[in-house]
C-alpha atoms as a PDB file:
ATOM      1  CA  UNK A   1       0.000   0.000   0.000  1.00  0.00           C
ATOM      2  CA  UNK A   2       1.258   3.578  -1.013  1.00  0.00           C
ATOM      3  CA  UNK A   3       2.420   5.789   2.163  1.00  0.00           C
ATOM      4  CA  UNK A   4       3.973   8.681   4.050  1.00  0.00           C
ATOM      5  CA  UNK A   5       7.306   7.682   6.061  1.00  0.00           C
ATOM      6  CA  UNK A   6       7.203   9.437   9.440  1.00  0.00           C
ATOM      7  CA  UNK A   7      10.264  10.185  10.507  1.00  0.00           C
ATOM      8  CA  UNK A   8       9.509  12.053  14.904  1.00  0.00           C
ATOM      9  CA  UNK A   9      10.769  12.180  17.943  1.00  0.00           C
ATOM     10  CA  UNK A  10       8.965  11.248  21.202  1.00  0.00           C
ATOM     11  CA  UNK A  11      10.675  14.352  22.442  1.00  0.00           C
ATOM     12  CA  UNK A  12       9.727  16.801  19.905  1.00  0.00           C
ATOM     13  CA  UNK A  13       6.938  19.346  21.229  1.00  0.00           C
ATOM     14  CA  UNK A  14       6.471  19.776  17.248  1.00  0.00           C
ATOM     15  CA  UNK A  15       5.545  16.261  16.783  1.00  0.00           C
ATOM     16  CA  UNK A  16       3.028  16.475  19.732  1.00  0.00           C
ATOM     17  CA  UNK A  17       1.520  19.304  18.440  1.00  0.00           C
ATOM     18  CA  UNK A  18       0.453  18.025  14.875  1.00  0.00           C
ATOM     19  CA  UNK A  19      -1.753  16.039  16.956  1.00  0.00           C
ATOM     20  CA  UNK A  20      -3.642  13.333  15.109  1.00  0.00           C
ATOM     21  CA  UNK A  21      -3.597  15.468  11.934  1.00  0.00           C
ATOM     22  CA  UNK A  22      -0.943  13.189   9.492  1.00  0.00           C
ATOM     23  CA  UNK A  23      -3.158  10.088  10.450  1.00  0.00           C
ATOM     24  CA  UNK A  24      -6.082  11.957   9.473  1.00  0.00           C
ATOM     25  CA  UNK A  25      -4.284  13.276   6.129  1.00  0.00           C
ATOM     26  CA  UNK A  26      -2.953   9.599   5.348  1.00  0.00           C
ATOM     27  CA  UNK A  27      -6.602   8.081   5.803  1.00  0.00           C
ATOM     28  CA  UNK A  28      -8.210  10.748   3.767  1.00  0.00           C
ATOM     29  CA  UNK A  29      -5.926   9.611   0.781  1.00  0.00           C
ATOM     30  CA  UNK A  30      -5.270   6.163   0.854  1.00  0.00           C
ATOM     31  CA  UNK A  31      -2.162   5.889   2.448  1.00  0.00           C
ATOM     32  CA  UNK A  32      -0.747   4.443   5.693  1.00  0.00           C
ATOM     33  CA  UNK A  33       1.504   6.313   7.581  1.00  0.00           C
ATOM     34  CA  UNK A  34       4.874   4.627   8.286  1.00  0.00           C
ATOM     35  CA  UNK A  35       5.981   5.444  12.320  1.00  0.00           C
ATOM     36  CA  UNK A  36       9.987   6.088  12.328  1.00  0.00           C
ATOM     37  CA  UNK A  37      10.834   7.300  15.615  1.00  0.00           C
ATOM     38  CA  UNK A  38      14.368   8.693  15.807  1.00  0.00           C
ATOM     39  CA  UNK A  39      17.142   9.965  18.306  1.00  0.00           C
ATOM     40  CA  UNK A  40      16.459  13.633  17.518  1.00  0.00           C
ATOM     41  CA  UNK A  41      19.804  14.690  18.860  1.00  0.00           C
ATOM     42  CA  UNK A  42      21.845  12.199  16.806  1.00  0.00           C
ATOM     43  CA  UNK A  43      20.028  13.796  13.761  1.00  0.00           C
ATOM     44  CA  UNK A  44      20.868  17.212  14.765  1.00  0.00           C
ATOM     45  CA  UNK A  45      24.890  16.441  14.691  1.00  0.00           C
ATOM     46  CA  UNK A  46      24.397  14.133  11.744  1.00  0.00           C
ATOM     47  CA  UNK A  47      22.233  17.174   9.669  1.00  0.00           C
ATOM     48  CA  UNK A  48      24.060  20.660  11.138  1.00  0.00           C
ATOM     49  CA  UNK A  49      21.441  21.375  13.578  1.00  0.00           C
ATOM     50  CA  UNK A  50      21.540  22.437  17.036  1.00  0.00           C
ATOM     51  CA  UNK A  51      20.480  20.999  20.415  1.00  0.00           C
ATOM     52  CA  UNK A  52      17.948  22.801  22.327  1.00  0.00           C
ATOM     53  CA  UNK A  53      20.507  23.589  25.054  1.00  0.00           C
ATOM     54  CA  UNK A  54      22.820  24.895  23.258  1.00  0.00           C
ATOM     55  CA  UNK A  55      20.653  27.423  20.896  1.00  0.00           C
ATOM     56  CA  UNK A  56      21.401  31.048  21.098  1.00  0.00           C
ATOM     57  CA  UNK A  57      18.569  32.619  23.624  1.00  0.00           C
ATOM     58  CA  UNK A  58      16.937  34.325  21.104  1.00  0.00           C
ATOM     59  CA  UNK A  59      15.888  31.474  19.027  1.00  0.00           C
ATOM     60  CA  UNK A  60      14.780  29.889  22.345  1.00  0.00           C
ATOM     61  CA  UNK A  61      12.822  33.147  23.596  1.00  0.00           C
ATOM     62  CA  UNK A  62      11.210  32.820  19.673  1.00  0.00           C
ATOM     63  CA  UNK A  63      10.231  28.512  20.316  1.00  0.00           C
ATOM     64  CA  UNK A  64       8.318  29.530  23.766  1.00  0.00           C
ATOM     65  CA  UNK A  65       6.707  32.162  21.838  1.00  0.00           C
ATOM     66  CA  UNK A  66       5.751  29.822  18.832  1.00  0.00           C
ATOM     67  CA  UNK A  67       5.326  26.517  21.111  1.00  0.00           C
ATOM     68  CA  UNK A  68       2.817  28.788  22.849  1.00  0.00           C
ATOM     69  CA  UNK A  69       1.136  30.245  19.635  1.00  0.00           C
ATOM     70  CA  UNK A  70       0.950  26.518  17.999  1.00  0.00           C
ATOM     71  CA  UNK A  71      -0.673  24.841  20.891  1.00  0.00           C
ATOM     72  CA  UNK A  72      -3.275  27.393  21.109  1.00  0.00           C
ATOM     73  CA  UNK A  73      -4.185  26.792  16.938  1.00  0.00           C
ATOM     74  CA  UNK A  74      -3.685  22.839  17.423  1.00  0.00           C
ATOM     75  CA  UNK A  75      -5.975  23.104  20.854  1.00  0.00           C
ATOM     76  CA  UNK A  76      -3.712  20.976  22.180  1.00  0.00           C
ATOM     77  CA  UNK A  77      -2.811  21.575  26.329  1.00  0.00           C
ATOM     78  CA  UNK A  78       1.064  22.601  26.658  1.00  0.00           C
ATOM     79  CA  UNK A  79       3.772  22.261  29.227  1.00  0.00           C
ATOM     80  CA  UNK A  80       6.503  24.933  27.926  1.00  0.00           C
ATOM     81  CA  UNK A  81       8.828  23.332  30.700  1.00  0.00           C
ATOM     82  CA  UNK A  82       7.285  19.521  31.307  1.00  0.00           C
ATOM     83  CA  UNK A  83       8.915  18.320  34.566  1.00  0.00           C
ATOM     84  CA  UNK A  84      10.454  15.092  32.796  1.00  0.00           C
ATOM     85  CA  UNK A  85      12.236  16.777  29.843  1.00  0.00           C
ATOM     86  CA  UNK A  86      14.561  15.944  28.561  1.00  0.00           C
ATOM     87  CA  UNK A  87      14.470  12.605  29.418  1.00  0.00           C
ATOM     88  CA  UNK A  88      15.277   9.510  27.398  1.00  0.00           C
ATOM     89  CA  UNK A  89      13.429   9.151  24.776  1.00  0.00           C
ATOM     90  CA  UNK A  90      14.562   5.230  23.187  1.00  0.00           C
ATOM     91  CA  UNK A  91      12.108   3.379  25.499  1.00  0.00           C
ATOM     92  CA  UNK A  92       9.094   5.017  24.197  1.00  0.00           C
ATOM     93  CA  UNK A  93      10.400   4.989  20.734  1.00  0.00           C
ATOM     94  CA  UNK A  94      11.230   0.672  21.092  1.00  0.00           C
ATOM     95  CA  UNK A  95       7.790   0.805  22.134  1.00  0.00           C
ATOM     96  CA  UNK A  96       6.177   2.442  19.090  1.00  0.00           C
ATOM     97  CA  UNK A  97       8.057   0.334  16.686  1.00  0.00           C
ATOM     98  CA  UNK A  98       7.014  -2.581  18.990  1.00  0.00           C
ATOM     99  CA  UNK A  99       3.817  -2.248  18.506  1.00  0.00           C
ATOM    100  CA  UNK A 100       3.693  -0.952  14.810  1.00  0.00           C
ATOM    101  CA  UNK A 101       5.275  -4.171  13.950  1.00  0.00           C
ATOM    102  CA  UNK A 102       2.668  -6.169  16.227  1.00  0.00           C
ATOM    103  CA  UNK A 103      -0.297  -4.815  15.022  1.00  0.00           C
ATOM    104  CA  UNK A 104      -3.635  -4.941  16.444  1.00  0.00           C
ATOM    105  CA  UNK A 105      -4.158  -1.305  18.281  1.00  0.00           C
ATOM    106  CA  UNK A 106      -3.469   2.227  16.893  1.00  0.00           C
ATOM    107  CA  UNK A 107      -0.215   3.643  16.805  1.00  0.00           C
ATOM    108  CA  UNK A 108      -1.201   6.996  16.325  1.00  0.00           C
ATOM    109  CA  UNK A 109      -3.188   6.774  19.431  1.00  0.00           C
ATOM    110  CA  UNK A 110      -0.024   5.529  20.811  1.00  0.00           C
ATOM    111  CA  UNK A 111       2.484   8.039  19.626  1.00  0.00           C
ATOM    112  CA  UNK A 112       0.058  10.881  20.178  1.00  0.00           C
ATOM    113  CA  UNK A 113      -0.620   9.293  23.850  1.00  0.00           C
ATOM    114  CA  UNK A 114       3.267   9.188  24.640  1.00  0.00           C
ATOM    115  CA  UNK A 115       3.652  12.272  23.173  1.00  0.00           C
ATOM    116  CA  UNK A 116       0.784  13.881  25.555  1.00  0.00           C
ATOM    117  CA  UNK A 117       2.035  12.263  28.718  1.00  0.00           C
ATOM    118  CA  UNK A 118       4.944  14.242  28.263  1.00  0.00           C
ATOM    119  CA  UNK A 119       4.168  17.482  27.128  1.00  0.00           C
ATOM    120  CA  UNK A 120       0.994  17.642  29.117  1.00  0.00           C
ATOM    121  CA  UNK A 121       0.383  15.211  31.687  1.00  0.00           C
ATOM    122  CA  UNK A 122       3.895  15.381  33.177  1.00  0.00           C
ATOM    123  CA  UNK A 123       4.514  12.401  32.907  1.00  0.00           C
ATOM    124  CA  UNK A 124       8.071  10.638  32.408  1.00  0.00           C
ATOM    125  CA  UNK A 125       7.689   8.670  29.290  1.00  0.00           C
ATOM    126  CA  UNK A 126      11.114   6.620  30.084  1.00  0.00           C
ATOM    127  CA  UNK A 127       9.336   4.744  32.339  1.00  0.00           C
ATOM    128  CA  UNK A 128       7.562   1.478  31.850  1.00  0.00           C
ATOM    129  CA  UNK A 129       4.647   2.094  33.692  1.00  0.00           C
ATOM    130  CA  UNK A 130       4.041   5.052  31.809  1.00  0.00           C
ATOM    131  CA  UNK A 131       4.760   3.343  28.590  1.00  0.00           C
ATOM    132  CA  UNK A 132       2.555   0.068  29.355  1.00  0.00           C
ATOM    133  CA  UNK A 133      -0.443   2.694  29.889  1.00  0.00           C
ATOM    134  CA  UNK A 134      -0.212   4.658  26.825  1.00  0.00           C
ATOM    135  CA  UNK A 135      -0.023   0.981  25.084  1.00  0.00           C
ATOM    136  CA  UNK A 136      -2.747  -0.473  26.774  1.00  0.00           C
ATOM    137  CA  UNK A 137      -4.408   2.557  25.834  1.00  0.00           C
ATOM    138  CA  UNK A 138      -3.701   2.313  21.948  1.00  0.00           C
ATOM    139  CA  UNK A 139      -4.908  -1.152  22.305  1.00  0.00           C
ATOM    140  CA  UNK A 140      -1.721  -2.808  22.392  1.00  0.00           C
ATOM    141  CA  UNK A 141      -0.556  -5.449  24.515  1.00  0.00           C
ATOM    142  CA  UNK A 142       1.579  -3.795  27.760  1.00  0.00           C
ATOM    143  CA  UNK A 143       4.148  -6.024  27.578  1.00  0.00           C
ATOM    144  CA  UNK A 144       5.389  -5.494  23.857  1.00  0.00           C
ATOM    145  CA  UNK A 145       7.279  -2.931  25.981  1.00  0.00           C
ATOM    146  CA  UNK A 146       9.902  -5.783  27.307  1.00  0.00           C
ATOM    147  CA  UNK A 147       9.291  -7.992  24.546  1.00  0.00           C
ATOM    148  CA  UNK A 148      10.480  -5.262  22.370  1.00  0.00           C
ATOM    149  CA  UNK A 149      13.559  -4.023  23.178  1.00  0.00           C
ATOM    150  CA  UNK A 150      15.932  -5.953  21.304  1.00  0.00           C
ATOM    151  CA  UNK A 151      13.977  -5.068  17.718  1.00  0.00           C
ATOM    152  CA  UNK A 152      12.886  -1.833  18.925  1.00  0.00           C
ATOM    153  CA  UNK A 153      16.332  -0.624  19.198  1.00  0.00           C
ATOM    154  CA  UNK A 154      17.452  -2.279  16.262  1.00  0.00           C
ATOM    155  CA  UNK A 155      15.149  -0.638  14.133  1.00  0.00           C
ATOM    156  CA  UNK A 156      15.613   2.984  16.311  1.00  0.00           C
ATOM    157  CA  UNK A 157      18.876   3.165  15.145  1.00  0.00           C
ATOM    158  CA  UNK A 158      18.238   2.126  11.109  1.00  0.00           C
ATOM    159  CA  UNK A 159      15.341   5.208  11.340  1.00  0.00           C
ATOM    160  CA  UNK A 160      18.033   7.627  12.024  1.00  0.00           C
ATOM    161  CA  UNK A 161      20.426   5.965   9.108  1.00  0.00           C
ATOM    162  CA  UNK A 162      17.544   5.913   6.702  1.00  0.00           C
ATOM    163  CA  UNK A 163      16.314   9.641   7.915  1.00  0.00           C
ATOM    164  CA  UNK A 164      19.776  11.241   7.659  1.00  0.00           C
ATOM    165  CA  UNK A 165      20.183   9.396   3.926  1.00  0.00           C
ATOM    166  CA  UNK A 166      16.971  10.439   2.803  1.00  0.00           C
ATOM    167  CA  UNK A 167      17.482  14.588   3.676  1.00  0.00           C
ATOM    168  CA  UNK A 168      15.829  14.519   7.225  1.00  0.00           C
ATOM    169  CA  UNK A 169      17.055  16.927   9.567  1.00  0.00           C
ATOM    170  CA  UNK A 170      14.152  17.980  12.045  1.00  0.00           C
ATOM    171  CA  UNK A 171      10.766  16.723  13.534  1.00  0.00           C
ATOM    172  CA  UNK A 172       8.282  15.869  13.049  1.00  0.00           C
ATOM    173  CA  UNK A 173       9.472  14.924   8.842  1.00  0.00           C
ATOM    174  CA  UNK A 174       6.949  13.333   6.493  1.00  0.00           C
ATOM    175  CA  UNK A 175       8.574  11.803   2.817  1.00  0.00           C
ATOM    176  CA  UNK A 176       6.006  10.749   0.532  1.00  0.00           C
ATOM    177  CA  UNK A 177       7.112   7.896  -1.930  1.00  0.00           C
ATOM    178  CA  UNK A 178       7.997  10.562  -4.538  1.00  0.00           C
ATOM    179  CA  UNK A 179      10.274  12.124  -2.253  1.00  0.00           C
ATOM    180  CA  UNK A 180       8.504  15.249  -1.200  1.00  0.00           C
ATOM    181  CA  UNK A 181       9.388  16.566   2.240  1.00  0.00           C
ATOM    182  CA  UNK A 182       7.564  18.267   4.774  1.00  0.00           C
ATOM    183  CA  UNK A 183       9.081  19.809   7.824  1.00  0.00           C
ATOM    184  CA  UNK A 184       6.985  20.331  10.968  1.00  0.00           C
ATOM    185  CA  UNK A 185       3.631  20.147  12.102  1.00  0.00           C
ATOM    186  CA  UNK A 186       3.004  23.852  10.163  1.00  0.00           C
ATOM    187  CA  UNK A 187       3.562  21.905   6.582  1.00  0.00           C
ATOM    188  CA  UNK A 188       0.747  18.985   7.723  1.00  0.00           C
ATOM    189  CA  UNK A 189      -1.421  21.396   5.077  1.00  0.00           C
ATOM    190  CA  UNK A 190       0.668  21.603   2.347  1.00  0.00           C
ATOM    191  CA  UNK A 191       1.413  17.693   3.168  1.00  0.00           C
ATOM    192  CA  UNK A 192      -2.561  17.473   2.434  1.00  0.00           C
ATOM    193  CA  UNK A 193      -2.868  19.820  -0.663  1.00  0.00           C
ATOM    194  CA  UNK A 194       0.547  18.205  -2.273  1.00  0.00           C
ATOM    195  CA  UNK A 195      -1.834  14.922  -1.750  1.00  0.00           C
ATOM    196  CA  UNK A 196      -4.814  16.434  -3.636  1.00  0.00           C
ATOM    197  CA  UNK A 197      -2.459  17.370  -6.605  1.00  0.00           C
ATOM    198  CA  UNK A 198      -2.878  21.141  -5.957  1.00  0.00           C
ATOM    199  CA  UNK A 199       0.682  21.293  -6.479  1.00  0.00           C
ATOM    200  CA  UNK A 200       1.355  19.603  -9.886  1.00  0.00           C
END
């Protein structure tokens, strides 16, 4: 089946803030929407770009601005400073990649749900209990969170190689099979009218 390769990090206040949108986009044409969480930071030294920590203050002053202004249009609830970030963001991501591979529940539920717990539930999504819920939640069996660690990680690390071959270099990054690229939850739109053929 034709689809959209979703390249995110469980980090990425971005990615939590385009919501349930690309699933919605993907459905509305056909497609299924491939999940490839990534190490976000690995990306940034592989692709030239910058970790949060070390950005000059005014570009962070301008993200709290925007985080703020994008939440509000997505309706989404917002932590600017969510007590459990960073954190480490691989067990969520084995998770995801789990349970894609599984089948069975719905991984954008799941992403989205991870996504939520830590950007506005406070919530620290390194840890398997808070994991196991936002699985069970999905409708995924809890314990694909042990079960997949091994695979999980496996695959975590080929979704960076594959992102930083095909051009990725932020989140959340949608590729469509003729290689058009969409950066951020601000392009879901274009993502949708590219789609339609408004662009051709």
């Amino acid at each position: 089946m034709a689809h959209i390769d979703y390249y995110f990090s469980t980090l990425s206040p971005y990615a939590y803030l385009a919501g349930m949108k690309a699933e919605e986009i993907a459905t509305r044409h056909g497609l299924t929407l491939i999940y490839k969480p990534l190490d976000i930071l690995a990306l940034f030294a592989r692709s030239g770009g910058v970790a949060p920590a070390e950005r000059h203050p005014s570009r962070m002053e301008y993200r709290a601005q925007e985080l703020v202004r994008q939440a509000k249009k997505a309706a989404l609830p917002l932590n600017l400073k969510p007590a459990f970030w960073p954190t480490n963001g691989a067990p969520s991501s084995y998770a995801i990649i789990a349970a894609q591979a599984a089948g069975g529940g719905d991984v954008g539920v799941l992403a989205h749900g991870i996504m939520r717990a830590c950007w506005a539930e406070e919530k620290d999504i390194a840890q398997d209990d808070v994991i196991k819920a936002c699985l069970t939640t999905a409708g995924f069996d809890p314990t694909l969170a042990d079960s997949g660690l091994l695979a999980g990680a496996e695959e975590y690390g080929r979704n960076l190689e594959q992102g930083a071959l095909a051009g990725v270099f932020g989140a959340p990054f949608y590729i469509t099979q003729d290689d058009q690229r969409f950066w951020g939850q601000d392009r879901l739109d274009d993502l949708d009218a590219y789609l339609a053929g408004e662009f051709s």
